[in-house]
Protein backbone atom coordinates (compact mmCIF):
# COMPACT_ATOMS: atom_id res chain seq x y z
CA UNK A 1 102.17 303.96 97.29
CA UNK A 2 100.47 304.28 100.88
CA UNK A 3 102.25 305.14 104.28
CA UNK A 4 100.51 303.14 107.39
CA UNK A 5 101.40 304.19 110.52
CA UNK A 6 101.01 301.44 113.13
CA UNK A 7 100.24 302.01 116.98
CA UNK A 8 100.96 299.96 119.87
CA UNK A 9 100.55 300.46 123.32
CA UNK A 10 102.73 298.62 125.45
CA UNK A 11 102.18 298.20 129.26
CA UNK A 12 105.59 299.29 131.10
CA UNK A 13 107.09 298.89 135.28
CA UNK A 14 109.16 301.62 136.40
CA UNK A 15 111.00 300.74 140.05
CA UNK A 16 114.04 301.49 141.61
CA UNK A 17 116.83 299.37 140.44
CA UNK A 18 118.17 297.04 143.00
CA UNK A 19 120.02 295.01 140.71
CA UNK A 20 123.31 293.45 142.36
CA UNK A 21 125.16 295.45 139.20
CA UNK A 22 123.06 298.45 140.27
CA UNK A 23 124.39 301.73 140.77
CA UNK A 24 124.77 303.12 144.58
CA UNK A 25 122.22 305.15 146.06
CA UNK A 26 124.07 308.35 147.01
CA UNK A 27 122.95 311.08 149.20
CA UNK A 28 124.50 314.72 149.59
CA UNK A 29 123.32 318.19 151.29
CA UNK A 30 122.73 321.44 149.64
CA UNK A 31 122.91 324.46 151.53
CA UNK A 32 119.65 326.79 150.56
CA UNK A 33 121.58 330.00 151.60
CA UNK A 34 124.86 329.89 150.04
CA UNK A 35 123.85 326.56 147.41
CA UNK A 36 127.58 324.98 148.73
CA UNK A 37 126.76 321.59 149.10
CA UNK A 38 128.70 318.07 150.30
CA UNK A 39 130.23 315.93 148.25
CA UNK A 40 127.98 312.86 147.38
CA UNK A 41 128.23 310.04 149.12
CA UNK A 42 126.64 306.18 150.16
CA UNK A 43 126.46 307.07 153.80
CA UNK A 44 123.63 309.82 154.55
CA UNK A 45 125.82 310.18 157.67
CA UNK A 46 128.65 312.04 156.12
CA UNK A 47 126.53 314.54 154.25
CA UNK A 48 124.43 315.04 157.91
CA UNK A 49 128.16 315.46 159.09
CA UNK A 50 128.86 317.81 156.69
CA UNK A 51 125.63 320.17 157.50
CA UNK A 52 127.06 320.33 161.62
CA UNK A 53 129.69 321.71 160.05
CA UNK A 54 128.35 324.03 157.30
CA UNK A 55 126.28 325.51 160.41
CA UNK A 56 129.34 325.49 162.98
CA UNK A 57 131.01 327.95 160.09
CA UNK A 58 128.32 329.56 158.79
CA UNK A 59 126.03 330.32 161.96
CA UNK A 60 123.26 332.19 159.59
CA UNK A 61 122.62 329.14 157.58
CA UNK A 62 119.88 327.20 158.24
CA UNK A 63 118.34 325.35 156.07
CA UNK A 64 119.25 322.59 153.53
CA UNK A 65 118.24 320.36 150.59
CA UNK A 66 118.56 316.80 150.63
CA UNK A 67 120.04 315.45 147.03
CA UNK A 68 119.26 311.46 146.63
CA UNK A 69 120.21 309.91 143.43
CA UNK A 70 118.90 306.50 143.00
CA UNK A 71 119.31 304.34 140.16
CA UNK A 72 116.09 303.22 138.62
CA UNK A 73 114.81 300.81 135.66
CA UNK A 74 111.99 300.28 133.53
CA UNK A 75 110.96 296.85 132.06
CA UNK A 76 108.60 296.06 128.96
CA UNK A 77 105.70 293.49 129.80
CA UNK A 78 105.55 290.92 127.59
């Protein structure tokens, strides 16, 4: 008995998802000095919000990450 191994290459789309079922885009800030960071959230506002007042209480910290998660999805072409 033989073993054949067969290989296919298939051609594939990777793109954000902005399926109406999609998950949210969520954005939070990360402070690079300390590493507290917001609490995730649709509105970049409230994480920009929260950085005012990571500096107003922390006046050493200056600098910060940005954290996106966005949903994304692949698809097979036929």
């Amino acid at each position: 008995m033989s073993v054949r191994s067969v290989v296919r290459h298939e051609k594939w789309t990777l793109t954000p998802d902005r399926e109406p079922d999609a998950e949210p885009t969520t954005y939070a800030m990360a402070c690079a000095v300390c590493e507290e960071s917001s609490a995730a959230s649709q509105d970049v506002a409230d994480s920009q919000s929260w950085v005012l007042e990571h500096c107003g209480r922390n006046p050493s910290h200056h600098t910060f990450r940005e954290i996106i998660t966005r949903p994304w999805r692949t698809w097979r072409h036929s």
